[in-house]
C-alpha atoms as a PDB file:
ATOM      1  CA  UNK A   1      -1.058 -91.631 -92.014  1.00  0.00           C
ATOM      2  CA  UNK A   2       1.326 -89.441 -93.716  1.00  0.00           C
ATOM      3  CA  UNK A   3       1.580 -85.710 -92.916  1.00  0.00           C
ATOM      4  CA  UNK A   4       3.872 -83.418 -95.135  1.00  0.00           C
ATOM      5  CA  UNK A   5       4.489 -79.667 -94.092  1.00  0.00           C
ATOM      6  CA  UNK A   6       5.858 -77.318 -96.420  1.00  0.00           C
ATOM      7  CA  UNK A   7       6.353 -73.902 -97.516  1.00  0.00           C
ATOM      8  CA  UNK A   8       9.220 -72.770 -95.231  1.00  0.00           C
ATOM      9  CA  UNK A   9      11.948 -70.749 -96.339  1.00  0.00           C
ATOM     10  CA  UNK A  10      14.141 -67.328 -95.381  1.00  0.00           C
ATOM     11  CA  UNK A  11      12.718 -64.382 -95.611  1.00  0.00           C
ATOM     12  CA  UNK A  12      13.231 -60.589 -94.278  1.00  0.00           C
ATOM     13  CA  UNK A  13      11.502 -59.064 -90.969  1.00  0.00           C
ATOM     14  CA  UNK A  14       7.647 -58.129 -91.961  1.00  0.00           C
ATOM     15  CA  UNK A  15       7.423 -60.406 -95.084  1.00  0.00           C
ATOM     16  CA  UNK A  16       5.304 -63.333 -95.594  1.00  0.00           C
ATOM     17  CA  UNK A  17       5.013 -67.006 -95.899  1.00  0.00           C
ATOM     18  CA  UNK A  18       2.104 -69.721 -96.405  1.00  0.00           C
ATOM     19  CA  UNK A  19       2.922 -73.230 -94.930  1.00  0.00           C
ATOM     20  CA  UNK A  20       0.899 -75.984 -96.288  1.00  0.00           C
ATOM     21  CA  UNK A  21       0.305 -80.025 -94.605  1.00  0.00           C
ATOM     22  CA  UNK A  22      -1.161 -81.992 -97.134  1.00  0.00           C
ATOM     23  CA  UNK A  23      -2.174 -85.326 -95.392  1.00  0.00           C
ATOM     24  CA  UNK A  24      -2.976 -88.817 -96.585  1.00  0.00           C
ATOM     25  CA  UNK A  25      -4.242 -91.928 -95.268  1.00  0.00           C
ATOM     26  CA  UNK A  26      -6.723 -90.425 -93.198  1.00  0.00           C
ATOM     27  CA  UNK A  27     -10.217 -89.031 -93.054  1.00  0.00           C
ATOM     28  CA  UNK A  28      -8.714 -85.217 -92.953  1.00  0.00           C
ATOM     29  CA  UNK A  29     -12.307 -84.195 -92.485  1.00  0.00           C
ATOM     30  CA  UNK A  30     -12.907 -85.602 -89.450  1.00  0.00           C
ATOM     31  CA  UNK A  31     -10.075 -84.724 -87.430  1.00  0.00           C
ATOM     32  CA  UNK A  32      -8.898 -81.450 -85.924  1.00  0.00           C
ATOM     33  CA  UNK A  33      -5.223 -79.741 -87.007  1.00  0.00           C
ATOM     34  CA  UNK A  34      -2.828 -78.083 -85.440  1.00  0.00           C
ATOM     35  CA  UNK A  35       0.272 -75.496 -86.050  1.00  0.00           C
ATOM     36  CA  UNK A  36       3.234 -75.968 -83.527  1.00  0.00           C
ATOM     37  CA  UNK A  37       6.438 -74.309 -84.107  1.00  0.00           C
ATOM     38  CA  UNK A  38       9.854 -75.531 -81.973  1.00  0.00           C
ATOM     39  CA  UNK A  39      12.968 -73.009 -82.044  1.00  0.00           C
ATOM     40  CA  UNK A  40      16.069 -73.564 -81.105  1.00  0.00           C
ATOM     41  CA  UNK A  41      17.051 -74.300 -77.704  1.00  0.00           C
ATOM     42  CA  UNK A  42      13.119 -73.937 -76.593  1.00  0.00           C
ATOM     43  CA  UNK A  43      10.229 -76.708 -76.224  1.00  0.00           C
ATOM     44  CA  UNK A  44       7.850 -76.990 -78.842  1.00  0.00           C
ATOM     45  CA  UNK A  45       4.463 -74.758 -79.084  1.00  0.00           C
ATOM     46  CA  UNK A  46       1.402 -75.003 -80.272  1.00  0.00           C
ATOM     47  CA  UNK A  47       0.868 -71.716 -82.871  1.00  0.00           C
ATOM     48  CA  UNK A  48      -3.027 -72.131 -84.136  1.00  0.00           C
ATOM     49  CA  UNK A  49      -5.680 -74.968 -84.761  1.00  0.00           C
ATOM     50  CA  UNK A  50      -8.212 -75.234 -86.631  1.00  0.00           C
ATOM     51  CA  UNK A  51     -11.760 -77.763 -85.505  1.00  0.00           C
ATOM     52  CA  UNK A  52     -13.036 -80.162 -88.121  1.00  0.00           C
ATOM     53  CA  UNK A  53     -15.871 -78.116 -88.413  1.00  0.00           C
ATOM     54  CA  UNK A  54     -13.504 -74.719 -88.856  1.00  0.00           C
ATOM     55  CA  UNK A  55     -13.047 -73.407 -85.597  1.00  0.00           C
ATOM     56  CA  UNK A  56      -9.840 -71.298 -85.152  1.00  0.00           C
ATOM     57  CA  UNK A  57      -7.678 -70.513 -82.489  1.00  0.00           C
ATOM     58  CA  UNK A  58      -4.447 -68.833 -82.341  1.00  0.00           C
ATOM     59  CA  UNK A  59      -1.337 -68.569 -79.512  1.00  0.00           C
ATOM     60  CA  UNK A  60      -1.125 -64.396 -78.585  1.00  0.00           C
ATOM     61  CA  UNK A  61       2.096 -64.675 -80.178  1.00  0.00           C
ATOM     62  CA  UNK A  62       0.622 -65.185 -83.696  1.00  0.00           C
ATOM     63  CA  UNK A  63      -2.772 -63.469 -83.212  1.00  0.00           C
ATOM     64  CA  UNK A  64      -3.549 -60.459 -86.108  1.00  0.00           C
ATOM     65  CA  UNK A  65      -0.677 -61.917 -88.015  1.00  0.00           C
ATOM     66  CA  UNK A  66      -1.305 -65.631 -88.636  1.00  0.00           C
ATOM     67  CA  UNK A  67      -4.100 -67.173 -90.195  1.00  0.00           C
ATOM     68  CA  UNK A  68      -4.821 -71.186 -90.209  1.00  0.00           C
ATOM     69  CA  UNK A  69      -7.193 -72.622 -92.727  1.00  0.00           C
ATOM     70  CA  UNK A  70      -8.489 -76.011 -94.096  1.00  0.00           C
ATOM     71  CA  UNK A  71      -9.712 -77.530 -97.413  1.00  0.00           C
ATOM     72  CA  UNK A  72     -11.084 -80.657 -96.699  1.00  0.00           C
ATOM     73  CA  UNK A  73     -11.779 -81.682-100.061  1.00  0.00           C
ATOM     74  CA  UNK A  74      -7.793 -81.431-100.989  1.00  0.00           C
ATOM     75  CA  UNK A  75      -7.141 -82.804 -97.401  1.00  0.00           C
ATOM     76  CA  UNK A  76      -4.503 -79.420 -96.698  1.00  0.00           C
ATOM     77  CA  UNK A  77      -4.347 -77.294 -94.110  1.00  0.00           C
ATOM     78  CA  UNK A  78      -2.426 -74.071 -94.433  1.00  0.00           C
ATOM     79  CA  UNK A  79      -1.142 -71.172 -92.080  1.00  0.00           C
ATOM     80  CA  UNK A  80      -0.692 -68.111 -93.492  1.00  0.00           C
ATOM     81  CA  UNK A  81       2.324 -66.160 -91.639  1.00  0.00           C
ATOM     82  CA  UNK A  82       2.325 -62.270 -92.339  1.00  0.00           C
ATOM     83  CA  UNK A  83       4.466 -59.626 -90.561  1.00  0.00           C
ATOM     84  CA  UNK A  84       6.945 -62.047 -89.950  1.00  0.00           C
ATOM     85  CA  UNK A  85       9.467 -61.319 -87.071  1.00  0.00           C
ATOM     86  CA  UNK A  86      12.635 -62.621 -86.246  1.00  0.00           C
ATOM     87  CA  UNK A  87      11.088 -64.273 -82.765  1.00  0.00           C
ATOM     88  CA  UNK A  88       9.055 -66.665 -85.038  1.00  0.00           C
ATOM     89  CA  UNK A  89      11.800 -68.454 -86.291  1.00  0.00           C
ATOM     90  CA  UNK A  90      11.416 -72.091 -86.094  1.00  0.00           C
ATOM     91  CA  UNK A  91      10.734 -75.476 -87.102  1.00  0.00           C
ATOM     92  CA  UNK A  92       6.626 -75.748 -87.711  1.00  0.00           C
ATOM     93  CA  UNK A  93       4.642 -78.897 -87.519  1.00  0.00           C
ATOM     94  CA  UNK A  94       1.170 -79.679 -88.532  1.00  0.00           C
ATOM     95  CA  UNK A  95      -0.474 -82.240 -86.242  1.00  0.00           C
ATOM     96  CA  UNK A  96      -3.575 -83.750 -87.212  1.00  0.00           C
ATOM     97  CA  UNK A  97      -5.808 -86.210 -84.787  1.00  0.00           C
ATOM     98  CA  UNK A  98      -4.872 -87.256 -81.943  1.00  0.00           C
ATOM     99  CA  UNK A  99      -1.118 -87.597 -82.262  1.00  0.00           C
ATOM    100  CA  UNK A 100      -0.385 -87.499 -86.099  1.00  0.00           C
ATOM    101  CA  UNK A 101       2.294 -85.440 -86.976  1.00  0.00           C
ATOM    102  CA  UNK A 102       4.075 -84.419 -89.954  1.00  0.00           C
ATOM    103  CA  UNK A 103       7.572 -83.437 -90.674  1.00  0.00           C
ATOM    104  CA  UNK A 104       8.813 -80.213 -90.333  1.00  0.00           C
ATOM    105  CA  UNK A 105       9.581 -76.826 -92.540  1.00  0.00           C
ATOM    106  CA  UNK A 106      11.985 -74.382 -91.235  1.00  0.00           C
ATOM    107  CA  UNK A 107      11.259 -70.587 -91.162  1.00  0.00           C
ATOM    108  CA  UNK A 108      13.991 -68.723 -90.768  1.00  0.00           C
ATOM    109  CA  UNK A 109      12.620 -64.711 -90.457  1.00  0.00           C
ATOM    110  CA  UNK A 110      16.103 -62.244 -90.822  1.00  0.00           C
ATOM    111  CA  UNK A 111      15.713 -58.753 -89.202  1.00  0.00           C
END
């Protein structure tokens, strides 16, 4: 099982940014994904997930701003990052199954 997350990048306080996790070598369909975000210095936390049947749920940090989605038929997951703040700086994951996880994209959010 291969998971690759991507999308990250710098951007300004209140901008936007979509992070993708296109997996492979596993039945994407089947399995619920998750978001998680580590920062510097701090443990790593989950953000949103998203039930193989499309089920959201979000941390109160990123509720109203993020939004996690699925397309099962190109096996990617996505999370859609708007009003971005300088607190949500980190290193996201995408986890898929029951401990499947990809590599990491840094977001780096400048005030």
């Amino acid at each position: 099982v291969q998971l690759q997350a991507s999308g990250g990048g710098l951007v300004q306080a209140g901008e936007s940014l979509k992070l993708t996790c296109k997996a492979v070598g596993i039945n994407f369909r089947l399995y619920a994904l998750g978001w998680y975000r580590q920062a510097p210095g701090k443990e790593r936390e989950l953000v949103a997930t998203i039930t193989s049947s499309g089920t959201k749920d979000y941390a109160d940090s990123a509720k109203g701003r993020f939004t996690v989605s699925r397309d099962n038929v190109r096996r990617t997951a996505f999370l859609q990052m708007n009003s971005l703040k300088p607190e949500d700086t980190a290193v996201y994951y995408c986890k898929i199954g029951p401990n499947y996880w990809g590599k990491g994209t840094l977001v780096t959010v400048s005030s």
